[in-house]
C-alpha atoms as a PDB file:
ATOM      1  CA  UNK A   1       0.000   0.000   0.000  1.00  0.00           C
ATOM      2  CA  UNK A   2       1.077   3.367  -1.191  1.00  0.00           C
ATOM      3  CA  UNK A   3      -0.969   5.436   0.824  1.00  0.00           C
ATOM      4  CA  UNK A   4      -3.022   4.876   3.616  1.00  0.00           C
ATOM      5  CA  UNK A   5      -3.208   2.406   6.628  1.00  0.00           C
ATOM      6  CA  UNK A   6       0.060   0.421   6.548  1.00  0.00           C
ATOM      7  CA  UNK A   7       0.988  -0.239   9.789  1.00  0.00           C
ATOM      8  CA  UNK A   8      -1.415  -1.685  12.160  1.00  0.00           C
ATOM      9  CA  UNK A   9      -0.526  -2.187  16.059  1.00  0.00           C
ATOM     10  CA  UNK A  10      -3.027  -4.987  17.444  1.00  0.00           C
ATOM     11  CA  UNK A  11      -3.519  -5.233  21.061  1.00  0.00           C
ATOM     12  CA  UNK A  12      -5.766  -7.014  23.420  1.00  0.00           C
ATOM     13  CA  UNK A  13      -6.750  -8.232  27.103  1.00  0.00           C
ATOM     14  CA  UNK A  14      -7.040 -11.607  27.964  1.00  0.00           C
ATOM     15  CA  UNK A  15     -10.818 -11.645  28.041  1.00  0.00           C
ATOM     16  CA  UNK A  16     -10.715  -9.913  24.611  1.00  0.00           C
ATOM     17  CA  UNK A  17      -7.563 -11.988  22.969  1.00  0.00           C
ATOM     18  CA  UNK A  18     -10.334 -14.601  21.067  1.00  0.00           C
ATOM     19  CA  UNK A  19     -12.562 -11.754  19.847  1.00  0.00           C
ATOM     20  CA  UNK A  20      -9.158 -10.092  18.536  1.00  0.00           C
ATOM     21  CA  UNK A  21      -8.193 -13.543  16.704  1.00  0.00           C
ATOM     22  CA  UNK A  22     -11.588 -13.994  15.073  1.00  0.00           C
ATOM     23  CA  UNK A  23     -11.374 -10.379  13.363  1.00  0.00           C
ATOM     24  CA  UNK A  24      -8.499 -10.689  12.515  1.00  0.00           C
ATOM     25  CA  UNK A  25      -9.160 -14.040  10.993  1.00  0.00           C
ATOM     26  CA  UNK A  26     -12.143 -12.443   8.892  1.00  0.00           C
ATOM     27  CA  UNK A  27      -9.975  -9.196   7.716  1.00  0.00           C
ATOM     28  CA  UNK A  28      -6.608 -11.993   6.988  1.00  0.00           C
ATOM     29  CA  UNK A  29      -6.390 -10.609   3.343  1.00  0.00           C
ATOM     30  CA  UNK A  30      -6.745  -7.450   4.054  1.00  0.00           C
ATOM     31  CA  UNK A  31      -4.055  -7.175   7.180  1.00  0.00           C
ATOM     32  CA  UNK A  32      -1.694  -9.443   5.309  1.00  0.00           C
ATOM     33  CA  UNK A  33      -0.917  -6.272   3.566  1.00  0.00           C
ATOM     34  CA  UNK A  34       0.099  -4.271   6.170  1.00  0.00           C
ATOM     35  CA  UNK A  35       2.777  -4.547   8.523  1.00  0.00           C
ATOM     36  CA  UNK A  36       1.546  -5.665  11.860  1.00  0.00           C
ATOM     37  CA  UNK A  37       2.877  -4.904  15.469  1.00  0.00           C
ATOM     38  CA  UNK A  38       1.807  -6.822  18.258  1.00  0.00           C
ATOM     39  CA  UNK A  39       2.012  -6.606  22.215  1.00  0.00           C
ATOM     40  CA  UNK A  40       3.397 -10.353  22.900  1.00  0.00           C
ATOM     41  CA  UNK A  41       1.197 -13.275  23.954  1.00  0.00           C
ATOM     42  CA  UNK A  42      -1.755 -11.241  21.539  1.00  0.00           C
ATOM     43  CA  UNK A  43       1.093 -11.497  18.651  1.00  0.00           C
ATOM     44  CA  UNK A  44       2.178 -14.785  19.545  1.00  0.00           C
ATOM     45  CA  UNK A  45      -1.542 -15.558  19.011  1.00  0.00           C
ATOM     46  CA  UNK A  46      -1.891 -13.957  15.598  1.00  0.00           C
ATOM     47  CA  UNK A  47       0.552 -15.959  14.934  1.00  0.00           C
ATOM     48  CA  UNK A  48      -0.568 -19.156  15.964  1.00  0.00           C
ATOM     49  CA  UNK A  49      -4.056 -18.994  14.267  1.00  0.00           C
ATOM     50  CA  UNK A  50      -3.882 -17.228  11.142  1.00  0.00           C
ATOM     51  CA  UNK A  51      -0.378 -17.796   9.611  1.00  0.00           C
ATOM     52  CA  UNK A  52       0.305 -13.371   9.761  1.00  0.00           C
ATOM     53  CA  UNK A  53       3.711 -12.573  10.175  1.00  0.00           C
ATOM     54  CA  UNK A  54       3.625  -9.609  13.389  1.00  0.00           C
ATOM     55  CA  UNK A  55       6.435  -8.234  14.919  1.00  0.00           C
ATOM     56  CA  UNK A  56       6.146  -8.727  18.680  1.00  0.00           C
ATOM     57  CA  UNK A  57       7.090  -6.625  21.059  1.00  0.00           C
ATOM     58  CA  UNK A  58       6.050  -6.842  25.246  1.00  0.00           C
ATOM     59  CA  UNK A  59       3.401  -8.623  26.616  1.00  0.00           C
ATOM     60  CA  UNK A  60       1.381  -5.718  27.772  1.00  0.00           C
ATOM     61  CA  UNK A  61       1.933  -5.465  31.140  1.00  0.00           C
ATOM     62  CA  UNK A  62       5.559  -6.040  30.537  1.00  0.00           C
ATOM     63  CA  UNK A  63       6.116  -2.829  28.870  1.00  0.00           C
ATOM     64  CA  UNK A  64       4.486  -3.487  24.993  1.00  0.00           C
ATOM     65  CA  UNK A  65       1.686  -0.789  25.589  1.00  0.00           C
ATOM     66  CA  UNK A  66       4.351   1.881  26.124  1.00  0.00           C
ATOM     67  CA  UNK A  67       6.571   0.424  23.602  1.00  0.00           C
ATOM     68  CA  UNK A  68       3.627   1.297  21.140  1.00  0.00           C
ATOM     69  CA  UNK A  69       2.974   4.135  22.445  1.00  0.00           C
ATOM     70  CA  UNK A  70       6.412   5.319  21.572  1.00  0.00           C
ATOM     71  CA  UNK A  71       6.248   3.721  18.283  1.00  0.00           C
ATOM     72  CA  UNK A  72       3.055   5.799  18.017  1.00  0.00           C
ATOM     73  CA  UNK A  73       5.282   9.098  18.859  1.00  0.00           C
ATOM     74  CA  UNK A  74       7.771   8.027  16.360  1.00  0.00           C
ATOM     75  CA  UNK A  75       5.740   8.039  13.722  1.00  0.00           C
ATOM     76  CA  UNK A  76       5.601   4.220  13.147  1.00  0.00           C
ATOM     77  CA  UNK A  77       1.965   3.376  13.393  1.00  0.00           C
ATOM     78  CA  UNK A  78      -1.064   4.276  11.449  1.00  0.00           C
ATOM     79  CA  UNK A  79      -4.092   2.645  12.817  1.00  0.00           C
ATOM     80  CA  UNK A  80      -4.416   1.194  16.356  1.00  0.00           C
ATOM     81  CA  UNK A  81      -6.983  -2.052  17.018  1.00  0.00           C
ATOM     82  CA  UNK A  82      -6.737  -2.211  20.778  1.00  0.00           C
ATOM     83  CA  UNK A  83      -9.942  -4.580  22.295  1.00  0.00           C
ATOM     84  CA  UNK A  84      -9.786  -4.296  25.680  1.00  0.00           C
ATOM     85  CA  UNK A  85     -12.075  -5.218  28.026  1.00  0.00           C
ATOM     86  CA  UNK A  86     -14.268  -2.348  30.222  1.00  0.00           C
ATOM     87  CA  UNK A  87     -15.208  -4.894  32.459  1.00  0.00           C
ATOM     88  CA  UNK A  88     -11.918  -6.098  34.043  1.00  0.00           C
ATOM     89  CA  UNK A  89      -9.663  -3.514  35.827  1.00  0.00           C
ATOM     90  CA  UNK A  90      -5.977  -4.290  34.832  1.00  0.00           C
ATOM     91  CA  UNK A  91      -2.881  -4.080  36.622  1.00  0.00           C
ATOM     92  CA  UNK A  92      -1.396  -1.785  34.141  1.00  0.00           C
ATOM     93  CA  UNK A  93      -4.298   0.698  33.729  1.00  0.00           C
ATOM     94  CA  UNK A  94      -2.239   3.644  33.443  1.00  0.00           C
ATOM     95  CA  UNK A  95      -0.144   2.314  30.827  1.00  0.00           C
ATOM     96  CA  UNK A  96      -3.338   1.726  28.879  1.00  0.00           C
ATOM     97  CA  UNK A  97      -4.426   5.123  29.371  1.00  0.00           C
ATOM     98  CA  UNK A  98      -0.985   6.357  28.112  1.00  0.00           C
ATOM     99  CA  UNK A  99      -1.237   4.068  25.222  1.00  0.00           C
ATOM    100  CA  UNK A 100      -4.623   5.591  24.196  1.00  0.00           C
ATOM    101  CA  UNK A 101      -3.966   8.950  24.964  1.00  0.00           C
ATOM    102  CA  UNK A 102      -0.639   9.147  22.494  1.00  0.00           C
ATOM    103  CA  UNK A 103      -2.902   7.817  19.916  1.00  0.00           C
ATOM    104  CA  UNK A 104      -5.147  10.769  20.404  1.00  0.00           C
ATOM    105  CA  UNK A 105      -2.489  13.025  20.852  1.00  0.00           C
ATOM    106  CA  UNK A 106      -0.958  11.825  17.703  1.00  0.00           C
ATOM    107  CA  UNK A 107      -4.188  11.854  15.962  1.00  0.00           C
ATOM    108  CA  UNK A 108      -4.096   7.999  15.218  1.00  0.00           C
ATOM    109  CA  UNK A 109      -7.463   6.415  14.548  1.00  0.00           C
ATOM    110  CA  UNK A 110      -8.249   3.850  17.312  1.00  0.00           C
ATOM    111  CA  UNK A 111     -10.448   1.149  17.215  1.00  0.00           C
ATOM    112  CA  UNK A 112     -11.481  -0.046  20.753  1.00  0.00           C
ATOM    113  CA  UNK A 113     -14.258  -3.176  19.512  1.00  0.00           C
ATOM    114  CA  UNK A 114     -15.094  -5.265  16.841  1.00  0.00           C
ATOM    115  CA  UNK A 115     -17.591  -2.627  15.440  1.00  0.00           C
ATOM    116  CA  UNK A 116     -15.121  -0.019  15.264  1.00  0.00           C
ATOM    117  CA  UNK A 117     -12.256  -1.552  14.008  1.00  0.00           C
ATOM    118  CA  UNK A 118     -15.147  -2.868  11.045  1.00  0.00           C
ATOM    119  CA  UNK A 119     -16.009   0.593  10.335  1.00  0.00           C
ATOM    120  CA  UNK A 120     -12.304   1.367  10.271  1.00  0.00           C
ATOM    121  CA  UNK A 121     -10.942  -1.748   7.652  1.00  0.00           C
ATOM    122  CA  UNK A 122     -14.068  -1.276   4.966  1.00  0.00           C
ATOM    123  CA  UNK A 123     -13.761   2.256   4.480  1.00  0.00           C
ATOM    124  CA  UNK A 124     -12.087   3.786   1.892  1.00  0.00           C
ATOM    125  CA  UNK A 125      -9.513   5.715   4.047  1.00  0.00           C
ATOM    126  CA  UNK A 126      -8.358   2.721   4.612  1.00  0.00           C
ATOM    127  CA  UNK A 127      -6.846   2.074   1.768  1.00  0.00           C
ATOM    128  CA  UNK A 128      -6.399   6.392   0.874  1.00  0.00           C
ATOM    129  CA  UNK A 129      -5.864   8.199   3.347  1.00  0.00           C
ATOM    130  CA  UNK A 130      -3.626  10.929   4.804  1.00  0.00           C
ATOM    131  CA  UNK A 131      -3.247  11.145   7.925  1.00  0.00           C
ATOM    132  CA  UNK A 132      -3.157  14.708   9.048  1.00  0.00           C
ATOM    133  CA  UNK A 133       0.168  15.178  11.830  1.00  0.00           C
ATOM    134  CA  UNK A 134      -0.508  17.351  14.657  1.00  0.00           C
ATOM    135  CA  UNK A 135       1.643  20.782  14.811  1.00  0.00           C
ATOM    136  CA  UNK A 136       3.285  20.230  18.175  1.00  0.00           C
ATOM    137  CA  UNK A 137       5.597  23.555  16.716  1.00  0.00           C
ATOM    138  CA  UNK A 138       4.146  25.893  19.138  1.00  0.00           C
ATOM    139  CA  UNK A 139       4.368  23.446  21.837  1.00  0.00           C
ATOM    140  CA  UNK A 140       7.690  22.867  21.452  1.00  0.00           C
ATOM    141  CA  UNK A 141       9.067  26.162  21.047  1.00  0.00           C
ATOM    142  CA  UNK A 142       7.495  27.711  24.345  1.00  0.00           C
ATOM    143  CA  UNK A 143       8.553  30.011  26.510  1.00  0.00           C
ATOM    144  CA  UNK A 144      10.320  27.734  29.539  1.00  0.00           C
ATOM    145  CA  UNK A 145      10.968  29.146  32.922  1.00  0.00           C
ATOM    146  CA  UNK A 146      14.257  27.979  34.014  1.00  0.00           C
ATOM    147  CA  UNK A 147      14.840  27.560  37.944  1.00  0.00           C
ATOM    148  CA  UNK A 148      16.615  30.137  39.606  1.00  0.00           C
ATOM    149  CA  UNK A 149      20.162  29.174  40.815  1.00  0.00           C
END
């Protein structure tokens, strides 16, 4: 792919990880295209069950969220498919909410569910889109106070 989505980061929580395999299963053809980066036992799942070749990185709570995340901040991912599960609180809830919020911040689409992440593979951006980067210039080139000696 020339243009649009083509790099995909595919995360999930345990109660989710099954849910996660079967869409992935469905939309095969369609991610076998793209380069896919996985937290570990998800990608080691991906693996497993539908032949897709996934770079893995941390199991979640190991570090793999933020190692997205930064991946996210470096440019490296287009489209995050993250099913997690509202249900179960997780040990590493603030690394989730990290993870999401540098997607946002980055202005990376995010699909959270099955529905979303549909909506997100059969739409034409998919395939053409442009992503439009944040200007982080003014940010960046603030005014900042330095500590008095």
């Amino acid at each position: 792919m020339s243009e649009g989505i083509r790099r995909v980061a595919l995360v999930a929580h345990d109660n989710k990880k099954l849910d996660l395999i079967d869409w992935v299963t469905r939309n095969r053809d369609l991610l076998a295209a793209c380069e896919l980066l996985t937290t570990g036992t998800t990608g080691k799942l991906v693996t497993e069950r539908t032949g897709l070749d996934v770079e893995r990185l941390q199991s979640g709570p190991l570090g793999g969220d933020q190692q997205i995340g930064a991946r996210i901040s470096q440019g490296q991912v287009d489209l995050l498919i993250f099913f997690w599960d509202p249900l179960e609180p997780m040990s590493h809830d603030p690394d989730i909410k990290a993870l999401l919020r540098i997607a946002t911040l980055w202005n990376i689409p995010i699909a959270c569910n099955e529905s979303s992440a549909d909506f997100i593979v059969s739409s034409p951006c998919f395939q053409q889109y442009q992503r439009r980067e944040p200007d982080f210039s003014a940010y960046r080139n603030r005014a900042v106070v330095s500590p008095s000696a």
